[in-house]
Protein backbone atom coordinates (compact mmCIF):
# COMPACT_ATOMS: atom_id res chain seq x y z
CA UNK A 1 267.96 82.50 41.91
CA UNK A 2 265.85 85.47 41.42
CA UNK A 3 261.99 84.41 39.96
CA UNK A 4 262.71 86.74 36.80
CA UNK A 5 265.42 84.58 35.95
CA UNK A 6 262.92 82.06 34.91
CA UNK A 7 260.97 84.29 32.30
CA UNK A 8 264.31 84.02 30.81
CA UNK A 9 265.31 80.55 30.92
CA UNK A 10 261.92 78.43 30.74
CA UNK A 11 261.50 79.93 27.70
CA UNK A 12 264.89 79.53 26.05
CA UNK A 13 265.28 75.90 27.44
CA UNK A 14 261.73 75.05 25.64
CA UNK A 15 263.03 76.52 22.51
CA UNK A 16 266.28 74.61 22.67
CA UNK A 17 264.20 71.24 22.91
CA UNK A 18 261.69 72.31 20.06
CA UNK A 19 264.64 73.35 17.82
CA UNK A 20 266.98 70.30 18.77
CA UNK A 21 263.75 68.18 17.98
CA UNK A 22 262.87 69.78 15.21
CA UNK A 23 266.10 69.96 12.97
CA UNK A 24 269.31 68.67 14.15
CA UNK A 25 270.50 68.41 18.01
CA UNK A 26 273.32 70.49 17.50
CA UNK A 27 271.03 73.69 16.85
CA UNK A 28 269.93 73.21 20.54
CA UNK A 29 273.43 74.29 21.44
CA UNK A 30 272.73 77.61 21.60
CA UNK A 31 270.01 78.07 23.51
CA UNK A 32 270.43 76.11 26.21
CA UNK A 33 273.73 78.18 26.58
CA UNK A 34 271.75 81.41 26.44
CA UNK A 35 269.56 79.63 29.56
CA UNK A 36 272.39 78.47 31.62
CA UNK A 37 273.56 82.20 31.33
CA UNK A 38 270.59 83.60 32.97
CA UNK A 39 270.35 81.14 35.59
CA UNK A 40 273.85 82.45 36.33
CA UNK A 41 273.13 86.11 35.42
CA UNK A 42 270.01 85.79 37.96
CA UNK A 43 272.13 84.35 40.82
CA UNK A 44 271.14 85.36 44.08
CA UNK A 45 273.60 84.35 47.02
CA UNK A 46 273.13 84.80 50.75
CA UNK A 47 275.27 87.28 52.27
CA UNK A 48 276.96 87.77 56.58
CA UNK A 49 274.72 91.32 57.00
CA UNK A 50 276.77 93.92 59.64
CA UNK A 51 275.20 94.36 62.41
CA UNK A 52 277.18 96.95 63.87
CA UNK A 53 275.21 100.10 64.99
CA UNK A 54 275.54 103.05 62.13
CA UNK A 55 277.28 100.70 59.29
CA UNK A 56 275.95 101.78 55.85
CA UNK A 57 276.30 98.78 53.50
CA UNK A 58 276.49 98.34 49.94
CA UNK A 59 273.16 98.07 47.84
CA UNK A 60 275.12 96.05 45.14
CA UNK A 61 277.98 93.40 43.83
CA UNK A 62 280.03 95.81 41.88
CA UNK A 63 283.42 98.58 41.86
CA UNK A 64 283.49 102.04 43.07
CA UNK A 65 284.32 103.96 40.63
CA UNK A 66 283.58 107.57 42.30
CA UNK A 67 283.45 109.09 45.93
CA UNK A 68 283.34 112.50 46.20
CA UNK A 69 281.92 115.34 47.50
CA UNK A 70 278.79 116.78 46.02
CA UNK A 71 275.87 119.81 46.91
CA UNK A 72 272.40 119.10 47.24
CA UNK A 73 270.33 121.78 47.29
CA UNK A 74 272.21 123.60 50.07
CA UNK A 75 274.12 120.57 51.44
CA UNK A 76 276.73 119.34 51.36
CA UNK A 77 276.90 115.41 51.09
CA UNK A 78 278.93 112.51 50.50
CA UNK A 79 278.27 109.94 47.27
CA UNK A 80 279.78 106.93 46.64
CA UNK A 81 279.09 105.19 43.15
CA UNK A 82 279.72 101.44 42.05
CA UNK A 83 279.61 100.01 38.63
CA UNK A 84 277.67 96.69 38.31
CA UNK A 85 278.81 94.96 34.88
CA UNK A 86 277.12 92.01 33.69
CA UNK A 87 279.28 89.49 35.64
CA UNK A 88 278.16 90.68 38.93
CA UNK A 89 275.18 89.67 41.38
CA UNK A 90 271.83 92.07 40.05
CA UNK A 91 270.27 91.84 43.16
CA UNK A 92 269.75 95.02 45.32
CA UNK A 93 269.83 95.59 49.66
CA UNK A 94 268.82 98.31 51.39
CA UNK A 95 271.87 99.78 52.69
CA UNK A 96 270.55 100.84 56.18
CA UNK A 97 268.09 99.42 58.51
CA UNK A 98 264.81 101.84 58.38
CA UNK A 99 261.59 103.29 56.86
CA UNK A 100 261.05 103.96 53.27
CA UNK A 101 260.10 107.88 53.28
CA UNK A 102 260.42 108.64 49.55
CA UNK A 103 260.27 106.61 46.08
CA UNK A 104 260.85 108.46 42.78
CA UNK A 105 261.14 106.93 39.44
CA UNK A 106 262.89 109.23 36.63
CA UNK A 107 262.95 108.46 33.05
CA UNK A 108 265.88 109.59 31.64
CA UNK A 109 268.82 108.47 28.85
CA UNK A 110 270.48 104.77 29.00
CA UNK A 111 274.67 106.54 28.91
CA UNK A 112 277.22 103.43 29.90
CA UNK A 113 277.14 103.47 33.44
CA UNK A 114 280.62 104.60 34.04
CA UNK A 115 279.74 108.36 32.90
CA UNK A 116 280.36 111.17 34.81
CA UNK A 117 276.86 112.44 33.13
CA UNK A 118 274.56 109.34 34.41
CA UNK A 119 273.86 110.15 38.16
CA UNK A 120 271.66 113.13 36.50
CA UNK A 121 270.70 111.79 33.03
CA UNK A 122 270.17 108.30 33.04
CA UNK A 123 266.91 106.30 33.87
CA UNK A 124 267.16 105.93 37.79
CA UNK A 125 264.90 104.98 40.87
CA UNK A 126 265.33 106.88 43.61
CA UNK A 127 264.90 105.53 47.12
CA UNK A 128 265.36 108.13 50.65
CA UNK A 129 265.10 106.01 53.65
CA UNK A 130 265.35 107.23 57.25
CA UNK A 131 267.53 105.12 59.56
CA UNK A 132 266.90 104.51 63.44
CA UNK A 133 269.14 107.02 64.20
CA UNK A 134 267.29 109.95 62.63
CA UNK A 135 270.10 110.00 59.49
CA UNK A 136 268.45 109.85 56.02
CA UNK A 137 270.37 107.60 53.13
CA UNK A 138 269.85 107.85 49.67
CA UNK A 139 270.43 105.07 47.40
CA UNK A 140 269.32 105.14 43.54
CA UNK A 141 269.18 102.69 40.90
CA UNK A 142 270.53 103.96 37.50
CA UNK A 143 270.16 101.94 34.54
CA UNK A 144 272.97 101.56 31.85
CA UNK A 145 274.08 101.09 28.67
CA UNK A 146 272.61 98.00 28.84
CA UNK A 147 269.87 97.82 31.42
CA UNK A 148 266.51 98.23 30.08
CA UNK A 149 264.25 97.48 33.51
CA UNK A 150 264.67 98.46 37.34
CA UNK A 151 263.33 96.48 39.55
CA UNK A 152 261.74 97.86 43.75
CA UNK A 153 259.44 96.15 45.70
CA UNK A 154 258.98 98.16 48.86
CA UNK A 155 256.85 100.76 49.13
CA UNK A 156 256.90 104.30 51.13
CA UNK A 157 256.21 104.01 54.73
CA UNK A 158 257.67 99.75 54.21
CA UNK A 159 260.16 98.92 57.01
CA UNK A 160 263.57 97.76 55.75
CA UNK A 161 266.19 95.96 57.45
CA UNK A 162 269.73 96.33 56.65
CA UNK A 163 270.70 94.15 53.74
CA UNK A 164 267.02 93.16 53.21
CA UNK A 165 266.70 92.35 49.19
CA UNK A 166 264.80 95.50 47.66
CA UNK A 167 264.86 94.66 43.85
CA UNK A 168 267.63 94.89 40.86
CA UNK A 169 268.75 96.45 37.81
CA UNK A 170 268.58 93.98 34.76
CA UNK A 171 272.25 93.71 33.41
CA UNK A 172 274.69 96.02 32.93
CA UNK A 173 273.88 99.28 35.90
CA UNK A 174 274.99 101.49 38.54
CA UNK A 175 273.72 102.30 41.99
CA UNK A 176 274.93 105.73 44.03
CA UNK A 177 274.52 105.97 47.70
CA UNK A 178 274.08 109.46 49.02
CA UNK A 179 275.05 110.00 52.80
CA UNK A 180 275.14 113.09 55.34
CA UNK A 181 278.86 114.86 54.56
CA UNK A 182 279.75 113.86 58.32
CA UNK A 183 279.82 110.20 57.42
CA UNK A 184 282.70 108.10 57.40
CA UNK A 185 283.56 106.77 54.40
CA UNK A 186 284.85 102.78 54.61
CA UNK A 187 285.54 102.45 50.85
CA UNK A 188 287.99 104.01 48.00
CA UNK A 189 288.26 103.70 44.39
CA UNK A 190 288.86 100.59 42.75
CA UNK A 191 287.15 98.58 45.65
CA UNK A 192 285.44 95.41 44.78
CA UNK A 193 282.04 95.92 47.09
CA UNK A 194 279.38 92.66 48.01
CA UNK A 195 275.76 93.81 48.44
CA UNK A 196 274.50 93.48 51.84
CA UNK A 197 277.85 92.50 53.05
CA UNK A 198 280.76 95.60 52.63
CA UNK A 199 280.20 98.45 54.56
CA UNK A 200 280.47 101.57 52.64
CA UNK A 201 280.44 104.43 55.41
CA UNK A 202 279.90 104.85 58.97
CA UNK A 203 276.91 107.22 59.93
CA UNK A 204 277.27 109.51 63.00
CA UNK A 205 273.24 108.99 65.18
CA UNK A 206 271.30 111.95 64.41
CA UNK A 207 271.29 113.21 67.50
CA UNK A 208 275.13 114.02 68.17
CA UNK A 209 275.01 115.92 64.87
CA UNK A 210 272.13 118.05 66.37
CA UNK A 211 274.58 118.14 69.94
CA UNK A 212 277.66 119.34 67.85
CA UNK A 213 276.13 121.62 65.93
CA UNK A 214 274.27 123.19 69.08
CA UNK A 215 277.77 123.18 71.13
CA UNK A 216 278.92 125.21 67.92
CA UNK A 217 276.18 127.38 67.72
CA UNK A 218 276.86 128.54 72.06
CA UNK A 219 280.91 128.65 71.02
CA UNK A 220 279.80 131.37 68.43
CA UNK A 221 277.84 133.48 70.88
C-alpha cells in the first residue's frame, strides 16, 4: 500500500473505536468501512515491467479514452490519454527508462477528467524525460473532478527506470503521454491499460530519425 494511505485510515480506524466506545458499536460501522476503502483505494501492486528496447509503457491503471494527433509548437506529435476512475490503482511509473529533464506544475481548473478541455485547463504536473535513445516522452498528471492533490517524487536531472513508481493522483484523474509523431502506437480506444506493465507505443532510437531525415534531406537535392 502506498504510505498516504495511512493518513487516511489510522485516523478513521481510531475514530471508529472512539465512536463505537463511546455510544453504541454499531456507529463504528461506518468508519471502519471508510478505512478499509482507502487501504483498497491506496493499493499498490507489483507489476512484469517490458524490457524490450524502445517500449513506452503506461504511467497508470486506467482506459484510453483519446489518441490522436496533436501540434506542439511546430510539431507534430502523438498523445494518448487514459482515464483513471476511483476503482483503479493511483499509483504512477515512468513510462520510459531515462533522465528527468523538465518538471512543471500548472494550477489550473478541476473539469471531470474525461473532457476534451482538461489536457489544457485542468491542474496538471508536467514531467519531459529523455530516454537512452535520445527520444524525449512527455507524461502529465491532470487532476479531476475529483482529485484534489498530485503527487512526484523525482526531481530534474533524477534517473528513472522504466516502470519505476514516480508518484499519483489522489482519486478520480487522468494522465496523457506525449510521444514523437513517428512512434508506434500499441493501444486504441476503449483499452483497459496496467501501469508499468502495457505498452502504449513503440519509439523509433533517436538516431535513425536523424538518418531518415538526413537520407530525405540528400533525396531532395
Amino acid at each position: 500500500m502506498v504510505r498516504d494511505g495511512y493518513f487516511y485510515t489510522v485516523p478513521l480506524i481510531a475514530a471508529g473505536i472512539l465512536v463505537g466506545w463511546l455510544t453504541n458499536p454499531a456507529w463504528a460501522i461506518i468508519p471502519i468501512l471508510l478505512a478499509a476503502f482507502f487501504l483498497w483505494f491506496f493499493r499498490d501492486p507489483e507489476r512484469m515491467i517490458p524490457q524490450d528496447a524502445g517500449a513506452v509503457v503506461s504511467p497508470g491503471d486506467g482506459k484510453v479514452t483519446d489518441v490522436a494527433k496533436i501540434i506542439t509548437g511546430n510539431q507534430q506529435q502523438a498523445r494518448i490519454s487514459i482515464f483513471l476512475s476511483v476503482f483503479n490503482v493511483h499509483v504512477n511509473r515512468a513510462p520510459i527508462a531515462g533522465v528527468v529533464r523538465d518538471v512543471r506544475y500548472q494550477r489550473g481548473k478541476f473539469l471531470d477528467a474525461r473532457s476534451p478541455h482538461c489536457a489544457e485547463q485542468n491542474e496538471q504536473n508536467i514531467v519531459t524525460m529523455e530516454g537512452d535513445d535520445g527520444q524525449r516522452v512527455v507524461f502529465k498528471q491532470i487532476a479531476g473532478l475529483l482529485a484534489r492533490r498530485i503527487v512526484f517524487h523525482p526531481k530534474v536531472g533524477d534517473r528513472l527506470e522504466r516502470g519505476q513508481r514516480v508518484g499519483l493522483i489522489k482519486f478520480g484523474s487522468r494522465v496523457d503521454v506525449v510521444l514523437d509523431a513517428s512512434a508506434s502506437v500499441n493501444v486504441k480506444v476503449g483499452d483497459h491499460v496496467k501501469g508499468g506493465s502495457t505498452v502504449l507505443a513503440w519509439l523509433e532510437p533517436q538516431r535513425e530519425l536523424a538518418s531518415a531525415g538526413t537520407s530525405a534531406a540528400e533525396r531532395a537535392h
